[in-house]
PDB file of N, CA and C in Angstrom:
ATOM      1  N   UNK A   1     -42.651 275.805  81.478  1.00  0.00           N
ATOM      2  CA  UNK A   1     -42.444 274.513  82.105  1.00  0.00           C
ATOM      3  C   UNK A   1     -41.282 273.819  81.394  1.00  0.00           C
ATOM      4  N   UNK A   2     -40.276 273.101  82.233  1.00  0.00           N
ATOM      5  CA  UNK A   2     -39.440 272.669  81.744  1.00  0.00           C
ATOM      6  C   UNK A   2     -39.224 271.260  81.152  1.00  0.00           C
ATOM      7  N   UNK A   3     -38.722 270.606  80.199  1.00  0.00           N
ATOM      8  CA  UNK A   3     -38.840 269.632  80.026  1.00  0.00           C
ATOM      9  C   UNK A   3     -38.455 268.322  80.979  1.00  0.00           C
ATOM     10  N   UNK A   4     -38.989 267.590  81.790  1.00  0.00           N
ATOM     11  CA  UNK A   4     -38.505 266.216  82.307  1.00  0.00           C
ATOM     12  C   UNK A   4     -37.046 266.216  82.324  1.00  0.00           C
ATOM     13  N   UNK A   5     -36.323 265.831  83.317  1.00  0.00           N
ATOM     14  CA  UNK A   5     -34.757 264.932  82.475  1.00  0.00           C
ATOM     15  C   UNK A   5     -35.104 263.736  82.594  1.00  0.00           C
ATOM     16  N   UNK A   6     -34.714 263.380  81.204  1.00  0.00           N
ATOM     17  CA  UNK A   6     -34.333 261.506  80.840  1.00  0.00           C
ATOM     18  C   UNK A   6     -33.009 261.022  81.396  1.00  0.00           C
ATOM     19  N   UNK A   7     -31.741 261.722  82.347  1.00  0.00           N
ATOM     20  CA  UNK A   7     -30.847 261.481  82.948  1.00  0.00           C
ATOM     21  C   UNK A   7     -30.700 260.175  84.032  1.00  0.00           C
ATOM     22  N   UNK A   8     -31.314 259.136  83.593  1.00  0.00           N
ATOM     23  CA  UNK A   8     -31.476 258.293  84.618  1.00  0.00           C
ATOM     24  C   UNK A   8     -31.549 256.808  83.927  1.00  0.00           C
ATOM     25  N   UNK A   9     -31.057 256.362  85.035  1.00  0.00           N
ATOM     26  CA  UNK A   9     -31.188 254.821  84.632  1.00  0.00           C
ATOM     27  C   UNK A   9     -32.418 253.798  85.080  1.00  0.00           C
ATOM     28  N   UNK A  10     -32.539 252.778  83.925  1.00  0.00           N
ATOM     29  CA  UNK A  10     -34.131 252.364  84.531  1.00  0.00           C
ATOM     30  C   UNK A  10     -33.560 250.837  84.333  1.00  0.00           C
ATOM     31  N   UNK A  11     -34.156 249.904  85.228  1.00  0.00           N
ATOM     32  CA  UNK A  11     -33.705 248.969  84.628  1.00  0.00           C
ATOM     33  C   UNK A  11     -35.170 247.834  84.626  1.00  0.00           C
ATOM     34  N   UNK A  12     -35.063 246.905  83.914  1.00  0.00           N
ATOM     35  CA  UNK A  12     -36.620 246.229  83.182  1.00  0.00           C
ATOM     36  C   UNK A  12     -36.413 244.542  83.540  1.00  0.00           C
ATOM     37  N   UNK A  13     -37.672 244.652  83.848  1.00  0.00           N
ATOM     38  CA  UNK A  13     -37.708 242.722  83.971  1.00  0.00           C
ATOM     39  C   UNK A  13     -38.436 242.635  83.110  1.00  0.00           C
ATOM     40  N   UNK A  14     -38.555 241.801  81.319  1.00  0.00           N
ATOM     41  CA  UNK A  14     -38.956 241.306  80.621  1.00  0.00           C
ATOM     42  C   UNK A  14     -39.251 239.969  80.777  1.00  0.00           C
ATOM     43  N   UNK A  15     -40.694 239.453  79.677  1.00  0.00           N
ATOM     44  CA  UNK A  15     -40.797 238.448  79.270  1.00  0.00           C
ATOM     45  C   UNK A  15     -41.046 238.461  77.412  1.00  0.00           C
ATOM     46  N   UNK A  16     -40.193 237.603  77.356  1.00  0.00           N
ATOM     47  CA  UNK A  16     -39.710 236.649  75.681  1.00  0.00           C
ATOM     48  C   UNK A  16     -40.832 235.098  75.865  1.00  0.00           C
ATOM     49  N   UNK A  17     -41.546 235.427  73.806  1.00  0.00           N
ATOM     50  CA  UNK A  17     -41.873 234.275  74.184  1.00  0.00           C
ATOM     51  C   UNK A  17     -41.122 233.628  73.156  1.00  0.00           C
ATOM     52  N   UNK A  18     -41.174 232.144  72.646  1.00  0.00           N
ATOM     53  CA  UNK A  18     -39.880 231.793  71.795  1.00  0.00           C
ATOM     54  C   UNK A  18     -41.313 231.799  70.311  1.00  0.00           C
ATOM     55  N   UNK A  19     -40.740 232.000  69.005  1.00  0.00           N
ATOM     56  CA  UNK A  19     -41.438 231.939  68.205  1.00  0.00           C
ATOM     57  C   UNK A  19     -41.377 230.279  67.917  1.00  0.00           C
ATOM     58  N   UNK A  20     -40.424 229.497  67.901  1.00  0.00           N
ATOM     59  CA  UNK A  20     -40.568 228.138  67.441  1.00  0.00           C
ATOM     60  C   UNK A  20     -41.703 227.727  68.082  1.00  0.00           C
ATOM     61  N   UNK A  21     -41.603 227.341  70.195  1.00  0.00           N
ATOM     62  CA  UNK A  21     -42.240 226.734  70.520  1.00  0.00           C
ATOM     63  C   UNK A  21     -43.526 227.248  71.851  1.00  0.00           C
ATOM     64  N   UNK A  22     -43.062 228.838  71.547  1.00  0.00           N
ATOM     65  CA  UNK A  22     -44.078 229.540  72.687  1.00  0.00           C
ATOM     66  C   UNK A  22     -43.710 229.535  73.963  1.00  0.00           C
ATOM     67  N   UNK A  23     -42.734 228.843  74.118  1.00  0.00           N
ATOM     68  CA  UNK A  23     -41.411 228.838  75.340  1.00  0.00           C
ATOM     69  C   UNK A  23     -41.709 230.192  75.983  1.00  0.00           C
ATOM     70  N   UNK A  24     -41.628 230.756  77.108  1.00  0.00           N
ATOM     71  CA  UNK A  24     -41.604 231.724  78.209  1.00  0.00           C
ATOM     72  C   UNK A  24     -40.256 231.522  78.400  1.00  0.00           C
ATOM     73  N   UNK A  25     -39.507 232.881  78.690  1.00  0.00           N
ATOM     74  CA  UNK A  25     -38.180 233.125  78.913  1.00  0.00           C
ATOM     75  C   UNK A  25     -38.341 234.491  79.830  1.00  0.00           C
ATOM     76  N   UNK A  26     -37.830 234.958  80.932  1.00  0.00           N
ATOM     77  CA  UNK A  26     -38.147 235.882  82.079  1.00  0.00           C
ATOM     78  C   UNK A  26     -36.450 236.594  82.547  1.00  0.00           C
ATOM     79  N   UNK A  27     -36.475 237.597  81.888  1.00  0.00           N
ATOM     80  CA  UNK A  27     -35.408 237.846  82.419  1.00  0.00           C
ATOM     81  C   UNK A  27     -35.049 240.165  82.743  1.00  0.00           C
ATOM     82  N   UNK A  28     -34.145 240.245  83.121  1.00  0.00           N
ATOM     83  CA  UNK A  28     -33.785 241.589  83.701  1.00  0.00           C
ATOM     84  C   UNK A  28     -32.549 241.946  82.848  1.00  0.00           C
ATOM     85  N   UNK A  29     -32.574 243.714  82.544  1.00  0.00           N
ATOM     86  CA  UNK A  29     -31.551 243.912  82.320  1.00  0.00           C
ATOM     87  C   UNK A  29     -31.707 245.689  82.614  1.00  0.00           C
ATOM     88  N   UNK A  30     -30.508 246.436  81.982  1.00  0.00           N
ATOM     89  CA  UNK A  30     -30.463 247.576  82.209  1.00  0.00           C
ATOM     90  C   UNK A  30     -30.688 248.350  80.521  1.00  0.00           C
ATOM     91  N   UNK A  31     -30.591 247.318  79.550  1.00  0.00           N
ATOM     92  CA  UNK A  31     -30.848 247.889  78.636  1.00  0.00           C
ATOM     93  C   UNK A  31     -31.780 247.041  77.396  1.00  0.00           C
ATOM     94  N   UNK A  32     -32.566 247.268  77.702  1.00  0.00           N
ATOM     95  CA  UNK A  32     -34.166 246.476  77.136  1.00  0.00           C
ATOM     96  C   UNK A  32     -33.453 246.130  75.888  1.00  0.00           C
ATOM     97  N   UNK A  33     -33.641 246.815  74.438  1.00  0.00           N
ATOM     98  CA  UNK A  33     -33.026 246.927  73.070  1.00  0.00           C
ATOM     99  C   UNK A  33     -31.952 246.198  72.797  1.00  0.00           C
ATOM    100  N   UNK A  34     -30.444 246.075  73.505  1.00  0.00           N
ATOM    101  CA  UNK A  34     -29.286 245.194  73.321  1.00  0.00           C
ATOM    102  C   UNK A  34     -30.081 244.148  73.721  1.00  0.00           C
ATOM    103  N   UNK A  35     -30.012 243.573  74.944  1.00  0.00           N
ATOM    104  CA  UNK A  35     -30.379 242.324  75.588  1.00  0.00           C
ATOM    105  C   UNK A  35     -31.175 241.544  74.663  1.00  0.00           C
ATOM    106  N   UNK A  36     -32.549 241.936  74.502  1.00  0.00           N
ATOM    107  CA  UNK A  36     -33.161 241.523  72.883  1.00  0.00           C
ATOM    108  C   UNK A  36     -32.645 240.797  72.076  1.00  0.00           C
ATOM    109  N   UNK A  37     -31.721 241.798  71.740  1.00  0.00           N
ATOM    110  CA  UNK A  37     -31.227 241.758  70.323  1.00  0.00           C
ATOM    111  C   UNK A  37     -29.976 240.845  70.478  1.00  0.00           C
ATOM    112  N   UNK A  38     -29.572 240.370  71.679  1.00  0.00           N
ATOM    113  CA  UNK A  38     -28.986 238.939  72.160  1.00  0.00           C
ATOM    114  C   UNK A  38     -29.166 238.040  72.212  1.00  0.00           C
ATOM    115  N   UNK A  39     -30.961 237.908  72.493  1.00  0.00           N
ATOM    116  CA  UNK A  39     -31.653 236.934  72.842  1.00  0.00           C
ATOM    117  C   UNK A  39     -31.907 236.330  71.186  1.00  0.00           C
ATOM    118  N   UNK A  40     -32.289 237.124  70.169  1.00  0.00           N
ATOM    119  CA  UNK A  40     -32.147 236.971  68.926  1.00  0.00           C
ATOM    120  C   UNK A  40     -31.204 236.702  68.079  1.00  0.00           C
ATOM    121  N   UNK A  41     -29.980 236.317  68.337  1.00  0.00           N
ATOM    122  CA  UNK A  41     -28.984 236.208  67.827  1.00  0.00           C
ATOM    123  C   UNK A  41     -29.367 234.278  67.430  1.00  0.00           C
ATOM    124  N   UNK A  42     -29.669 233.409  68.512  1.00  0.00           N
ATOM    125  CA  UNK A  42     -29.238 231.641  68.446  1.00  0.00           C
ATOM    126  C   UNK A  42     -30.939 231.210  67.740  1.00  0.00           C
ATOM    127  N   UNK A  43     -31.583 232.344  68.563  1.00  0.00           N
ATOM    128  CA  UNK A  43     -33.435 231.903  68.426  1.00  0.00           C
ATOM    129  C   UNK A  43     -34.398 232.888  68.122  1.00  0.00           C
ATOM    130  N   UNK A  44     -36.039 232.966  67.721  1.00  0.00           N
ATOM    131  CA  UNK A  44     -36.334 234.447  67.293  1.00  0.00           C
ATOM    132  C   UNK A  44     -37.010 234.212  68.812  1.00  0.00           C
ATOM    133  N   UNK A  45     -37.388 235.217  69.176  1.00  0.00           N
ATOM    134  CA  UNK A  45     -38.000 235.862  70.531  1.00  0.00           C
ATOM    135  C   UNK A  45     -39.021 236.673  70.074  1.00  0.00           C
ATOM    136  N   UNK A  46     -40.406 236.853  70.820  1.00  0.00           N
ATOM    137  CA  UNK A  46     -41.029 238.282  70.610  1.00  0.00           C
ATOM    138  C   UNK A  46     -41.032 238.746  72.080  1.00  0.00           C
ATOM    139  N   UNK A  47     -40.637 240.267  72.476  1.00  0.00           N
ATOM    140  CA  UNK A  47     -40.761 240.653  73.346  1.00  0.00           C
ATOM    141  C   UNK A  47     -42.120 240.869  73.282  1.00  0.00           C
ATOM    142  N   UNK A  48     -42.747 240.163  74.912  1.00  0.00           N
ATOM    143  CA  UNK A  48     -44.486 240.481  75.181  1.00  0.00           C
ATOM    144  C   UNK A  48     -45.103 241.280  76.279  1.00  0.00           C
ATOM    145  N   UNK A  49     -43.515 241.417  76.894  1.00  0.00           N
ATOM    146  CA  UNK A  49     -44.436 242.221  78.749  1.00  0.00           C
ATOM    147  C   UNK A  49     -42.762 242.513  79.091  1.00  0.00           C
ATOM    148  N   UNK A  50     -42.783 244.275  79.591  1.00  0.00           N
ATOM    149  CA  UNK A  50     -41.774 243.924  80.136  1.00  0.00           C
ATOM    150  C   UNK A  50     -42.090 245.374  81.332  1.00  0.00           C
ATOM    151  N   UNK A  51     -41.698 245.703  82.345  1.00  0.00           N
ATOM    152  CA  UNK A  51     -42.197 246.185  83.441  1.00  0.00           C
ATOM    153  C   UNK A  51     -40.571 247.116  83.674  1.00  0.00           C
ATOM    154  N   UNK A  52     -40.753 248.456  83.985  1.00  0.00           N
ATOM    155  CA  UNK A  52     -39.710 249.365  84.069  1.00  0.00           C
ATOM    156  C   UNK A  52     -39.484 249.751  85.622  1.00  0.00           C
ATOM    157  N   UNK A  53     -38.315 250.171  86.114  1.00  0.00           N
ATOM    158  CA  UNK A  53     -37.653 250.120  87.379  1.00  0.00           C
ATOM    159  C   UNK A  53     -36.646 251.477  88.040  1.00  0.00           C
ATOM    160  N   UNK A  54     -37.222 252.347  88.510  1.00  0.00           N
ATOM    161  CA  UNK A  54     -35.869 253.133  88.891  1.00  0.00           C
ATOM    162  C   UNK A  54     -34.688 252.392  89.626  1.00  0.00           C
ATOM    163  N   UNK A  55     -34.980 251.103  90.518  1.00  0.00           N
ATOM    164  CA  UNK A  55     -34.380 250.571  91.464  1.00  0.00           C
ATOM    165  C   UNK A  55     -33.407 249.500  90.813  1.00  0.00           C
ATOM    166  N   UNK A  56     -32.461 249.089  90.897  1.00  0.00           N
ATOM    167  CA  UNK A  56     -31.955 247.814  89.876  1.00  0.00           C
ATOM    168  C   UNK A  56     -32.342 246.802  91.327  1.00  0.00           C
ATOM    169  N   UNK A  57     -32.482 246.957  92.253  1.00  0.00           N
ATOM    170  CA  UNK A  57     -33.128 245.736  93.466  1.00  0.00           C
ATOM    171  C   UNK A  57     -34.581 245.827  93.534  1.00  0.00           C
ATOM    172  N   UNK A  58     -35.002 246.449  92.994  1.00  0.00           N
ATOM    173  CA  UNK A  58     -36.492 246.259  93.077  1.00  0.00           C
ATOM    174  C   UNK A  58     -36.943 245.504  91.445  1.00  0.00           C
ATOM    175  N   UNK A  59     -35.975 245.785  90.685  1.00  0.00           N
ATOM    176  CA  UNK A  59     -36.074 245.081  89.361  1.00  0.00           C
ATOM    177  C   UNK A  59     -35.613 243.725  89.151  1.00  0.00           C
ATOM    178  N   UNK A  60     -34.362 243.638  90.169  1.00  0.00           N
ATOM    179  CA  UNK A  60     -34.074 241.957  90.376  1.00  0.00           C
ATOM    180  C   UNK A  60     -34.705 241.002  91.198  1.00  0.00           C
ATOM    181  N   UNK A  61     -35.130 241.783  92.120  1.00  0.00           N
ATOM    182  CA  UNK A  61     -36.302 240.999  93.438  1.00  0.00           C
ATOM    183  C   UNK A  61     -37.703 240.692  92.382  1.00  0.00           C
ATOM    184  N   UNK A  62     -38.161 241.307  91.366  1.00  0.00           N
ATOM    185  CA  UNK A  62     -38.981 241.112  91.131  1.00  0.00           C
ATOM    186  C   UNK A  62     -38.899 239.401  89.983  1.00  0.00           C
ATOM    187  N   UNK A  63     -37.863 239.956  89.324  1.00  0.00           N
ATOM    188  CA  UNK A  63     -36.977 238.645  88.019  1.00  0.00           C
ATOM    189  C   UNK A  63     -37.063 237.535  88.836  1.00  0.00           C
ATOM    190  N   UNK A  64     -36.359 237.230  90.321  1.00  0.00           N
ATOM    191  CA  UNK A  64     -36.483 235.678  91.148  1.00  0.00           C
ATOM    192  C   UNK A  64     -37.815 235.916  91.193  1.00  0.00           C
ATOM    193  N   UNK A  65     -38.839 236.860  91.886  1.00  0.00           N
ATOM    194  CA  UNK A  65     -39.998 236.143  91.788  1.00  0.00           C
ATOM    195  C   UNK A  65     -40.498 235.864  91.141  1.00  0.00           C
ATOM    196  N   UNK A  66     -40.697 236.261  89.562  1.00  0.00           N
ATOM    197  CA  UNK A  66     -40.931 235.350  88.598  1.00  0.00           C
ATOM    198  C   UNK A  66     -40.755 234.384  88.184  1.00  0.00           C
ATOM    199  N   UNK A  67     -39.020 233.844  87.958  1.00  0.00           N
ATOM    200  CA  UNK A  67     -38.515 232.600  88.403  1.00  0.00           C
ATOM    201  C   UNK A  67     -38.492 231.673  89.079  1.00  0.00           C
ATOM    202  N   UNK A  68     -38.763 232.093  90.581  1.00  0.00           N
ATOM    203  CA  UNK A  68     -38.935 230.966  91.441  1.00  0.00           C
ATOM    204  C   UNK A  68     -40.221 230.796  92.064  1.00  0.00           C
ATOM    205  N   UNK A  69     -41.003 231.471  91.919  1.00  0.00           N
ATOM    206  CA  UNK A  69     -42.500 231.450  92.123  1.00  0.00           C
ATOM    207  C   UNK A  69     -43.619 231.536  91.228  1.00  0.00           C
ATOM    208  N   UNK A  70     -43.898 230.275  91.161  1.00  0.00           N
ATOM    209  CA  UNK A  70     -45.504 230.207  90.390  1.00  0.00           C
ATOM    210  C   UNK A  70     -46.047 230.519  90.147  1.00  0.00           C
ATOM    211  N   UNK A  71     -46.835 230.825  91.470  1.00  0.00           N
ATOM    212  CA  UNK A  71     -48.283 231.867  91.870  1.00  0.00           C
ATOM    213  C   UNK A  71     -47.881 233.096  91.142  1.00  0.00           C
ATOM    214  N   UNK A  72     -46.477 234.267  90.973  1.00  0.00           N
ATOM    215  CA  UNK A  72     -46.079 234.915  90.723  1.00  0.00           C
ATOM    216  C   UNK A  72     -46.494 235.076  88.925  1.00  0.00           C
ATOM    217  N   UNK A  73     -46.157 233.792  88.471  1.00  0.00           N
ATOM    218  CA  UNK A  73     -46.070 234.010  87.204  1.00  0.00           C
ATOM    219  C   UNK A  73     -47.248 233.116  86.635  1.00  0.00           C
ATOM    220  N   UNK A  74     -48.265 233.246  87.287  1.00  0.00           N
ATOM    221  CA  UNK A  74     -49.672 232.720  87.211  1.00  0.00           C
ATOM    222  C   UNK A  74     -50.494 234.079  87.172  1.00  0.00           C
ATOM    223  N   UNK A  75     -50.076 235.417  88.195  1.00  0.00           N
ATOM    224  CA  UNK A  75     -50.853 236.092  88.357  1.00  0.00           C
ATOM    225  C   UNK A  75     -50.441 236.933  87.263  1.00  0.00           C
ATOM    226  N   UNK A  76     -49.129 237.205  86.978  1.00  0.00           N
ATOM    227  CA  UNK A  76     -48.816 237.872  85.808  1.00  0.00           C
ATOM    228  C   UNK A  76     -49.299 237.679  84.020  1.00  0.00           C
ATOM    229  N   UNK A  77     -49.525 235.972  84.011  1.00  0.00           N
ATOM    230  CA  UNK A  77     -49.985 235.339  82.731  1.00  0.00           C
ATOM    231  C   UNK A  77     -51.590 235.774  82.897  1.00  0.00           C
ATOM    232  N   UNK A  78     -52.567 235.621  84.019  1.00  0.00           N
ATOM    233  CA  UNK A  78     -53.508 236.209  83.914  1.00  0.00           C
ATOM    234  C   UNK A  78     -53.781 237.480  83.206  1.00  0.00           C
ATOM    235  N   UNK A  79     -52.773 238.474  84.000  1.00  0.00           N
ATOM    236  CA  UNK A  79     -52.963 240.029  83.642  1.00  0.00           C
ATOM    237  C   UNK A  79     -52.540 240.205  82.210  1.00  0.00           C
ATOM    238  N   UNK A  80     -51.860 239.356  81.162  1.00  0.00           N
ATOM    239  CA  UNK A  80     -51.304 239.618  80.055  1.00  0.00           C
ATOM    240  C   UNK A  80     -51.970 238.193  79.268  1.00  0.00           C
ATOM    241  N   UNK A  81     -52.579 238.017  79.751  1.00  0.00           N
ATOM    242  CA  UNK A  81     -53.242 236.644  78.884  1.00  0.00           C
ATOM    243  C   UNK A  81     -53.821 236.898  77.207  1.00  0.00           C
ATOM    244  N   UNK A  82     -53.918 238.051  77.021  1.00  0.00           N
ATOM    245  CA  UNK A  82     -54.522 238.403  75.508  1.00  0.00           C
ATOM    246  C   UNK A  82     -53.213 238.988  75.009  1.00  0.00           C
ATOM    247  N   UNK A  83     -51.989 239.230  75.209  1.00  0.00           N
ATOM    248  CA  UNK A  83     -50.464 239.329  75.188  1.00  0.00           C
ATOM    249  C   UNK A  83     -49.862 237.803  74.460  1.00  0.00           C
ATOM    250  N   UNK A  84     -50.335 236.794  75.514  1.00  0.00           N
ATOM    251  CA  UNK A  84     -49.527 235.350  75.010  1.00  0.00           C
ATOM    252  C   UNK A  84     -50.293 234.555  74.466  1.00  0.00           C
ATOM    253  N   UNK A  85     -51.441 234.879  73.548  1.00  0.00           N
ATOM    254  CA  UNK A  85     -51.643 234.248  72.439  1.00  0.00           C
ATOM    255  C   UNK A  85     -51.317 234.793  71.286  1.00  0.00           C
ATOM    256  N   UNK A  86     -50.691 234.079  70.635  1.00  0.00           N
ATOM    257  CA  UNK A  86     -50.088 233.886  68.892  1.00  0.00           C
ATOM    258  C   UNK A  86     -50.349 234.571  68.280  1.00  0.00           C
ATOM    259  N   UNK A  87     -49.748 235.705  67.845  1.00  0.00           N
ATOM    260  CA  UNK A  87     -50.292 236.434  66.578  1.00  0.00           C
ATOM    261  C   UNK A  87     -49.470 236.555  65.791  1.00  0.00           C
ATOM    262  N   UNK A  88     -50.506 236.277  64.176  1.00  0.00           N
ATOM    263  CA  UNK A  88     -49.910 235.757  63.195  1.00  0.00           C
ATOM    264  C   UNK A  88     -49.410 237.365  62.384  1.00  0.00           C
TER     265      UNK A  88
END
């Protein structure tokens, strides 16, 4: 059996929470690790949820609905609710 190819691009809609103030930050990229490590440069961040994509439109359709819909990011804080409390 042959091994998988990793030849492919994936791209990720993350959520950051802020370490100062627990701030939610929701965003997409194509490369999980840099982007991060951007977001960490002005403020600290912990990455807490982030969801993987063969599609880069099925990965950005998903980023506005997080953004611009509530319910969206109500049902998601449910499913990760032991995720966005504080650990020391």
């Amino acid at each position: 059996m042959s091994k998988p190819s990793t030849n492919f691009a994936m791209y990720y809609v993350y959520v950051l929470r802020s370490k100062a103030d627990n701030q939610l930050y929701y965003g997409y990229t194509n490369n999980i690790e840099r982007r991060f490590a951007e977001h960490n440069i002005d403020f600290e961040w912990d990455l807490i949820y982030y969801e993987a994509f063969f599609s880069e439109k099925d990965a950005r359709l998903r980023e506005r609905k997080l953004k611009d819909y509530g319910q969206s990011r109500t049902h998601l804080k449910n499913r990760i609710q032991h995720s966005l409390k504080r650990q020391n």
